[in-house]
Protein backbone atom coordinates (compact mmCIF):
# COMPACT_ATOMS: atom_id res chain seq x y z
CA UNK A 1 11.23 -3.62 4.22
CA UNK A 2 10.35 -5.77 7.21
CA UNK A 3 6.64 -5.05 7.34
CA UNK A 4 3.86 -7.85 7.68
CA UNK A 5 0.39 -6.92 6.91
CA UNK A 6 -2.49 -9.50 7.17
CA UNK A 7 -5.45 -7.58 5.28
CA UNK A 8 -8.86 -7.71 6.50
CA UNK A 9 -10.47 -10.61 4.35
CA UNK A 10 -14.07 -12.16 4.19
CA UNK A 11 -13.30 -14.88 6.18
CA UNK A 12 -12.24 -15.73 9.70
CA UNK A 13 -10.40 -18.50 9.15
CA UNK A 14 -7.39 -16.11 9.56
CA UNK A 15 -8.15 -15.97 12.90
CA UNK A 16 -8.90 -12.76 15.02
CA UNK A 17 -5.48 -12.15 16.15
CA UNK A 18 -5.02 -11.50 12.30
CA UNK A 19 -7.87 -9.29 12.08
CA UNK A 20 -6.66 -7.35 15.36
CA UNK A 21 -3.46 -7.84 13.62
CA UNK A 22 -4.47 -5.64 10.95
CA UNK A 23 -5.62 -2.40 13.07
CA UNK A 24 -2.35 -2.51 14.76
CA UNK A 25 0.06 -2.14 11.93
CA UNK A 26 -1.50 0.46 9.55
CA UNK A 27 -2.07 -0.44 5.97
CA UNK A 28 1.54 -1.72 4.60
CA UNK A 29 1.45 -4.59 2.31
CA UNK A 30 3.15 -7.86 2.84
CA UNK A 31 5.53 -7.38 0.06
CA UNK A 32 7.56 -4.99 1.75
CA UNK A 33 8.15 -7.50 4.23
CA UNK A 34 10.10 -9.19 1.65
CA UNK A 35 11.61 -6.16 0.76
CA UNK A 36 9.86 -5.07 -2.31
CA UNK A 37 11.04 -1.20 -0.80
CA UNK A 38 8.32 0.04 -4.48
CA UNK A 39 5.53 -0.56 -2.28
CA UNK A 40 3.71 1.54 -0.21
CA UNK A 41 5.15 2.80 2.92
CA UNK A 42 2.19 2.69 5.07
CA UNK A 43 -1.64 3.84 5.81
CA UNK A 44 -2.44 6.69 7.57
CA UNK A 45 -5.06 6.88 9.74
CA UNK A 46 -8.83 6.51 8.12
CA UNK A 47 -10.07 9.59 7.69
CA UNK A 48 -12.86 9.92 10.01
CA UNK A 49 -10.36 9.65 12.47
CA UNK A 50 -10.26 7.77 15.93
CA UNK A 51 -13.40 6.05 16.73
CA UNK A 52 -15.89 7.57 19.17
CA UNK A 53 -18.33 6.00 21.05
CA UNK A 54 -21.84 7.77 21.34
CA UNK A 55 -23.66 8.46 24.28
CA UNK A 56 -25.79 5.17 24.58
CA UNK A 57 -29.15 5.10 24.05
CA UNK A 58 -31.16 3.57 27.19
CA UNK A 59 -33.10 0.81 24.28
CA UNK A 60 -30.05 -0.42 23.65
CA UNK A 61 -27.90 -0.29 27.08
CA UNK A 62 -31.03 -2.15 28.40
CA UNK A 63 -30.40 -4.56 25.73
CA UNK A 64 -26.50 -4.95 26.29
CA UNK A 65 -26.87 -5.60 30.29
CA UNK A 66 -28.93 -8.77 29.72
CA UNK A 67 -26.69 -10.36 28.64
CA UNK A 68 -24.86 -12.73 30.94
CA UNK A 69 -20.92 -13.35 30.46
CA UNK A 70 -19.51 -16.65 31.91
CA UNK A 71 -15.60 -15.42 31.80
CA UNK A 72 -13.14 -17.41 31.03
CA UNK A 73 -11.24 -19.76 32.70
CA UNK A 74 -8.30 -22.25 32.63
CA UNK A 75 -8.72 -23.66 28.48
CA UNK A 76 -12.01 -22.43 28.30
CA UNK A 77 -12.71 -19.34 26.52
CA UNK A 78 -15.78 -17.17 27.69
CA UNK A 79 -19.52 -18.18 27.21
CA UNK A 80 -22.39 -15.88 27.28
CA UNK A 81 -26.16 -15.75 27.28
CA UNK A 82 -28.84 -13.60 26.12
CA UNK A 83 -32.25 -14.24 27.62
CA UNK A 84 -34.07 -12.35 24.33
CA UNK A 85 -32.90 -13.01 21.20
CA UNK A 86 -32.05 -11.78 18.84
CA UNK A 87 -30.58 -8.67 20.12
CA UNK A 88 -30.20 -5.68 17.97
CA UNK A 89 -28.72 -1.88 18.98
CA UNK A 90 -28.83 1.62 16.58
CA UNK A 91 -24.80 1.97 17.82
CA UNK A 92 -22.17 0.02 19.27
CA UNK A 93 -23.20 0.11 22.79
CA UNK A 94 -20.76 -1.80 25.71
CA UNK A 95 -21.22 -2.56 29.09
CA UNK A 96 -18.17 -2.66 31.64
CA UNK A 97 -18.93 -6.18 33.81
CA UNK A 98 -15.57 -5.66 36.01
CA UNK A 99 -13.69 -2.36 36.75
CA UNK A 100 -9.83 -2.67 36.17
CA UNK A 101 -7.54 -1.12 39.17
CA UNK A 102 -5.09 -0.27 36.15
CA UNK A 103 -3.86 2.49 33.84
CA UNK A 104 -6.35 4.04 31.67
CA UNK A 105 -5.59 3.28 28.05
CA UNK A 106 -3.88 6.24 26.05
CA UNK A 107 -5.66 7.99 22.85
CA UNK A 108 -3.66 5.97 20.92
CA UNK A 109 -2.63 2.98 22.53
CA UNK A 110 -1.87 -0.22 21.35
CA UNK A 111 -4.14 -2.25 23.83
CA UNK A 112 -3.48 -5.79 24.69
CA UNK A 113 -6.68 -7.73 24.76
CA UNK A 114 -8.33 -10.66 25.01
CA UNK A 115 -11.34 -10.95 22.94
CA UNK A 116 -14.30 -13.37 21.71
CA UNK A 117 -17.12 -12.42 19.52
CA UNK A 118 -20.78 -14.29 19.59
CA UNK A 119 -23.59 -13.90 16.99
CA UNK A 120 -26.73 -11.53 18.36
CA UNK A 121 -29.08 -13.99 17.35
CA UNK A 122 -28.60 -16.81 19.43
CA UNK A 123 -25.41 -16.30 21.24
CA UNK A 124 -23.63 -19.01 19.93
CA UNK A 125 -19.39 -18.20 19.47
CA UNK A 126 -18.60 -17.73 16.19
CA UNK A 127 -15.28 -19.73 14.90
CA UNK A 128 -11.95 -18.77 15.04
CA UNK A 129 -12.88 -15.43 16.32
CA UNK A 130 -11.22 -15.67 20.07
CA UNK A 131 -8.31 -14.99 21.55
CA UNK A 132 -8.74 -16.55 25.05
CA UNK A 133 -7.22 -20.21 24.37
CA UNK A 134 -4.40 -19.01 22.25
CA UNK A 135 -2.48 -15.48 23.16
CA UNK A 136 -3.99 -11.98 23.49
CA UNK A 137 -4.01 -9.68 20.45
CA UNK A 138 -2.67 -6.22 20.19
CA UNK A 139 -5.48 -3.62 18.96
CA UNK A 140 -4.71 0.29 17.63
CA UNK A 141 -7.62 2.16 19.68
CA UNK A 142 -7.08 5.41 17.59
CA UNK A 143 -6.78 3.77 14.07
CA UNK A 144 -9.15 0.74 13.59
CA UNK A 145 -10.39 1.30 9.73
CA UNK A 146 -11.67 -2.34 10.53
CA UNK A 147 -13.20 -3.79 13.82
CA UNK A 148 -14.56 0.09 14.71
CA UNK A 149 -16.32 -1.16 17.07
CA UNK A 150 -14.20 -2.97 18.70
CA UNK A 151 -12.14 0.28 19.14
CA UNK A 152 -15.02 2.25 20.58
CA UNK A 153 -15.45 -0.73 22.84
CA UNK A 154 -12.04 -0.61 24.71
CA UNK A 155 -11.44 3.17 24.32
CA UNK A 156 -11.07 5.07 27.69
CA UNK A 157 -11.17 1.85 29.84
CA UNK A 158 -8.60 0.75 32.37
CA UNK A 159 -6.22 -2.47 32.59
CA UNK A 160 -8.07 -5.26 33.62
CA UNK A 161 -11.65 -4.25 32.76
CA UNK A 162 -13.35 -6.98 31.47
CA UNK A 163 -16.51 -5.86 28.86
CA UNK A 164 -19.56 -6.86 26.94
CA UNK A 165 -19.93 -5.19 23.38
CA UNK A 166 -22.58 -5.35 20.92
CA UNK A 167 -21.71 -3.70 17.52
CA UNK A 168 -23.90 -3.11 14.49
CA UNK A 169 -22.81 -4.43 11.08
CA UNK A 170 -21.21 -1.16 9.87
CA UNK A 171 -18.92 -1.00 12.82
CA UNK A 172 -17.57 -4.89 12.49
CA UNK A 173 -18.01 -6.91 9.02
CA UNK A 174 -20.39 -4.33 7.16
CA UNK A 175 -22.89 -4.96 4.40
CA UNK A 176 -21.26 -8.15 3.34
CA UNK A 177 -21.09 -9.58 6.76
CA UNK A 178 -19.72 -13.38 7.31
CA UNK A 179 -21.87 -15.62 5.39
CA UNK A 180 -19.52 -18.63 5.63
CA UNK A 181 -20.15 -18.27 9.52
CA UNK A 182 -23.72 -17.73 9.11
CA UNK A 183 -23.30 -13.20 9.64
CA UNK A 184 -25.35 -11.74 7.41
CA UNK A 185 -24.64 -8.16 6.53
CA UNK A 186 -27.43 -6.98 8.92
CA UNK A 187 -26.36 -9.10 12.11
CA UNK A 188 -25.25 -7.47 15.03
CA UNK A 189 -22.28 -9.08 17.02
CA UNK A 190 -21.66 -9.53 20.71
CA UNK A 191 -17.68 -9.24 21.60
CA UNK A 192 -16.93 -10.19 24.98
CA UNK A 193 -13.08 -8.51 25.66
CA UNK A 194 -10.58 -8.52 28.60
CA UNK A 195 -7.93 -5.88 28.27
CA UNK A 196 -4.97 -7.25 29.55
CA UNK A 197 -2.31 -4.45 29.08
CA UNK A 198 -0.52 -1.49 26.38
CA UNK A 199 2.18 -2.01 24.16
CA UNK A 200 5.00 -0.41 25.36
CA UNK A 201 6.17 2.95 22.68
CA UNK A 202 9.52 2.25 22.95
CA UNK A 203 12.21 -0.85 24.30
CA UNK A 204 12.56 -0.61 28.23
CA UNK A 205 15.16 -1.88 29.91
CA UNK A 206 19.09 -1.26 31.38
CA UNK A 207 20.93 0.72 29.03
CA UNK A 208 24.16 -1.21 27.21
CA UNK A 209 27.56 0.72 26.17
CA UNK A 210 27.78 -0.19 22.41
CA UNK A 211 31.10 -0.92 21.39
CA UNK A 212 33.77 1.19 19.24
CA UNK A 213 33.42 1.15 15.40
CA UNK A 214 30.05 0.55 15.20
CA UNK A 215 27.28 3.26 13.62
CA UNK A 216 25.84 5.65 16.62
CA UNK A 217 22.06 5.87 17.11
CA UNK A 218 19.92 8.59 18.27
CA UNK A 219 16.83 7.34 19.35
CA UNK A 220 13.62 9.68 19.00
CA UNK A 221 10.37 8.93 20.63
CA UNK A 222 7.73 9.93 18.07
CA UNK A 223 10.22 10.23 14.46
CA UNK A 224 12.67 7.64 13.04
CA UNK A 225 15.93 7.34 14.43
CA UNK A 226 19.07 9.05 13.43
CA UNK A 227 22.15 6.92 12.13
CA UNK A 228 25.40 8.00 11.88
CA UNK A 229 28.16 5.52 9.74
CA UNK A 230 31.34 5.50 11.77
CA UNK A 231 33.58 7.63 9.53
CA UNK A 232 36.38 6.19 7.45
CA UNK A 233 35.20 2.55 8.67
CA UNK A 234 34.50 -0.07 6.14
CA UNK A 235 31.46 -1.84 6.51
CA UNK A 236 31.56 -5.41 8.10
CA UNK A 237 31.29 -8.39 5.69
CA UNK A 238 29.69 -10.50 8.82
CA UNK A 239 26.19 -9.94 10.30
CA UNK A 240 26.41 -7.57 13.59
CA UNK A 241 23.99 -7.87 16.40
CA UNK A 242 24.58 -4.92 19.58
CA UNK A 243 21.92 -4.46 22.05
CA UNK A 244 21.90 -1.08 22.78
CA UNK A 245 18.99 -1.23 25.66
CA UNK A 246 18.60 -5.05 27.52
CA UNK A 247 14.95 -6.07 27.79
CA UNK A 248 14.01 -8.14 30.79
CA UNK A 249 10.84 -9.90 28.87
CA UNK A 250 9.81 -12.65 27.31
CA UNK A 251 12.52 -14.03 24.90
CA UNK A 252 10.95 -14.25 21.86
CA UNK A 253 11.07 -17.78 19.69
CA UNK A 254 10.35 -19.47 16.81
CA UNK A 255 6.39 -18.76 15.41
CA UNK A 256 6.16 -16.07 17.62
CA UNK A 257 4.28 -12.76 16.49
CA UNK A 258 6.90 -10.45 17.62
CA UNK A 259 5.88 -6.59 17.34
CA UNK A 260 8.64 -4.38 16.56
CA UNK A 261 9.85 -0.51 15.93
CA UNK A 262 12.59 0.34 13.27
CA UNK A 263 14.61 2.07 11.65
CA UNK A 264 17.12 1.30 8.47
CA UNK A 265 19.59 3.12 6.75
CA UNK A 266 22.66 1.93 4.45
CA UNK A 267 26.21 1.75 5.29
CA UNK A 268 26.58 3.22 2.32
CA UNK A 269 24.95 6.56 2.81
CA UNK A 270 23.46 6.48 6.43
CA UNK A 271 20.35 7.88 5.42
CA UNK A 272 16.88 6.58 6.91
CA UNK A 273 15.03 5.54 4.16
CA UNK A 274 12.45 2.76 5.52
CA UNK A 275 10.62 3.80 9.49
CA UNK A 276 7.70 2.14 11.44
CA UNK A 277 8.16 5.19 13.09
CA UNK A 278 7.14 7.59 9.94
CA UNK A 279 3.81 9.45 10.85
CA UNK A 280 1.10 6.95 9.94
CA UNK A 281 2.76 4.27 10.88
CA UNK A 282 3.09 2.42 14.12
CA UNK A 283 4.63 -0.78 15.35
CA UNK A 284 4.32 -3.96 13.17
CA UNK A 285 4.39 -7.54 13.71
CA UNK A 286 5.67 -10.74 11.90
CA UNK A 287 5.75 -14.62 12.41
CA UNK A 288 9.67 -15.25 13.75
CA UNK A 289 11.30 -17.81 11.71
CA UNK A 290 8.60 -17.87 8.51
CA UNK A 291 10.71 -15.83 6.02
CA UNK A 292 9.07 -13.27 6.08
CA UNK A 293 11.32 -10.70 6.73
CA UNK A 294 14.92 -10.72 5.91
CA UNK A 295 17.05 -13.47 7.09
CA UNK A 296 19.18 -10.94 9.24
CA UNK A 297 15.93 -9.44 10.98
CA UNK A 298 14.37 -12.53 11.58
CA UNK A 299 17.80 -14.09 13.32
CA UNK A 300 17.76 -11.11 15.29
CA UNK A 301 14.58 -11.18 16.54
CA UNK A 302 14.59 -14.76 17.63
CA UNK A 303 16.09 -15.36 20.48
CA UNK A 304 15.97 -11.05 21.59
CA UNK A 305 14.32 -10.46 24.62
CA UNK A 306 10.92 -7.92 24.93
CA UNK A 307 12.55 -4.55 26.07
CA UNK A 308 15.37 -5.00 23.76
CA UNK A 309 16.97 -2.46 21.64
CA UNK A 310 19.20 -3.90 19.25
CA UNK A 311 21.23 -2.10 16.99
CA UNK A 312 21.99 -4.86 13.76
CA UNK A 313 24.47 -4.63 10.82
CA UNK A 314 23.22 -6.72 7.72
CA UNK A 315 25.45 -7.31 5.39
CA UNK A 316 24.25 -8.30 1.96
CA UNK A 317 23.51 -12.06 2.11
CA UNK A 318 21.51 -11.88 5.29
CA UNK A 319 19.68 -8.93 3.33
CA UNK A 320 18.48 -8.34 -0.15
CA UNK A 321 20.83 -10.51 -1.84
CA UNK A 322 22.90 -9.78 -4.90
CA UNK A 323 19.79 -8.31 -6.46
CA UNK A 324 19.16 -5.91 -4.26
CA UNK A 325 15.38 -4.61 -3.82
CA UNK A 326 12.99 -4.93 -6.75
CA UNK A 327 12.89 -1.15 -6.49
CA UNK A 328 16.76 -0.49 -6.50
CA UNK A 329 16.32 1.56 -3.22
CA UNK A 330 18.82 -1.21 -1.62
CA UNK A 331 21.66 -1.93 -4.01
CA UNK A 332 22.99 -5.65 -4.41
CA UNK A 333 26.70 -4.56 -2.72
CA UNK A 334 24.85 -2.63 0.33
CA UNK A 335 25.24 -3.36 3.67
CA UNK A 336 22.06 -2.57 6.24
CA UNK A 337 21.91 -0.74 9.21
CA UNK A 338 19.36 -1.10 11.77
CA UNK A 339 17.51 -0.13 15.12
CA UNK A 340 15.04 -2.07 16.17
CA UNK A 341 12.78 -2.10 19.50
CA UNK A 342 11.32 -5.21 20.20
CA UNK A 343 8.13 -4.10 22.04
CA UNK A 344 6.11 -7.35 22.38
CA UNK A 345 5.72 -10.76 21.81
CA UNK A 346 2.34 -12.14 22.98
């Protein structure tokens, strides 16, 4: 099904809104995005659980509040400056540089941020690795199997705090570090992070009558959604768009990373068989227009508004084809049924 999965790789080429990427979605591979419905469903949450940070230790907060963070501003993407080099802490240790006046982030929020990470050596940025220039990233602060310490970083912070980290190997690239960018497997890093915001759980917006013949949804906030196939109704040989709830975000376009919810029966049967909101799972995110996703999900996404709930009918050649899926899950002659939050689109 629709899921899109970047996996943590050794090298940052991918960009950090990739690796971020990868701590948001849980642990689903990119096949299922084009609908190989035999693969796994999703990760659950490492095992150790959410990520704490320790009580720091005054050798290495003395450490952390030397160094000096230029923020960013207009194109430019933050700068900072360590006076001793190289520095080196026993445990991810952060210091907050500016208070936010907003919400405190939830236990398990998906935290919008803006981050950029420096090597402890000589404070120099390391490539690729910042979010500033581009769009922020969203971030799971209670499941981050990679990037722990990134996660320890944020956790318990208000909106608009702005932070310096430093993290030890184990809690960013590990033993084998980054050697292509000059991180060996003992280097610490320095992460410099804004947190601009939380993902919304659910669409927001003005509520929208659907219209007759059409399956009924009932919405849940923390299990997939219920669909009920209008009885006696043939399904539609044309793809159906309804938005159920009307966003009043950004519209979402072409090469977007849109982050969704869903939910997907058949027409033929009604029953949920594929959920982002299965426990373990969470909200997932995909380039719009790229393929990869089916054609029917990605034409509704593009062109939806953030806040959206759209309720779409998928017939097969806007789904899996004649074929069906690989696994046989989603016959060649059935006809999808969908809800789908669109929750953000950075």
């Amino acid at each position: 099904m629709p899921k899109v999965h970047p996996r943590l790789t050794a090298a940052l080429a991918v960009s950090l809104a990739s690796l971020l990427f990868l701590s948001a979605c849980g642990g689903d591979s990119e096949d299922e995005a084009k609908g190989d419905t035999s693969s796994s469903a999703s990760a659950s949450p490492s095992a150790s659980g959410a990520p704490t940070l320790a009580d720091p230790k005054p050798e290495d907060t003395e450490q952390v509040e030397g160094i000096e963070v230029t923020p960013a501003k207009g194109e430019k993407a933050p700068t900072i400056s360590i006076s001793d080099t190289p520095v080196k802490v026993s445990q991810t240790t952060r210091h907050i540089v500016k208070e936010g006046t907003g919400k405190e982030l939830s236990e398990d929020a998906m935290a919008e941020v803006d981050l950029a990470m420096f090597s402890a050596k000589d404070g120099k940025a390391i490539k690729g690795t910042e979010t500033y220039t581009t769009s922020p990233a969203y971030f799971n602060v209670a499941d981050a199997e990679s990037l722990r310490g990134v996660a320890k970083a944020i956790q318990g912070q208000t909106v608009g705090s702005r932070g310096v980290a430093v993290l030890p190997p184990e809690d960013v690239f590990g033993k084998e570090g980054m050697p292509e960018y000059g991180i060996s497997g003992k280097d610490d890093i320095v992460v410099v992070f804004d947190l601009r915001g939380e993902m919304p759980k659910s669409a927001e917006g003005t509520k929208v009558a659907p219209k007759e013949g059409l399956p009924k949804i009932e919405w849940k906030e923390d299990a997939p959604a219920s669909i009920t196939v209008p009885e006696g109704e043939k399904a539609p040989t044309k793809f159906v768009e309804q938005k159920l709830i009307k966003g009043e975000g950004k519209t979402v376009a072409k090469d977007d990373t849109a982050y969704v919810s869903y939910s997907v029966a058949t027409w033929r049967d009604g029953k949920v068989f594929d959920s982002s909101m299965k426990e373990g799972r969470g909200p997932f995110g995909f380039t719009v227009g790229q393929g990869g996703v089916i054609p029917g999900f990605d034409q509704a996404v593009e062109g939806a508004k953030v806040g959206d709930r759209l309720l779409l009918v998928i017939p097969p050649k806007d789904g899996y084809g004649k074929e069906g899926s690989p696994d046989g899950t989603v016959k060649g002659t059935d006809t999808l049924i969908y809800v789908v939050d669109v929750l953000a689109a950075p």
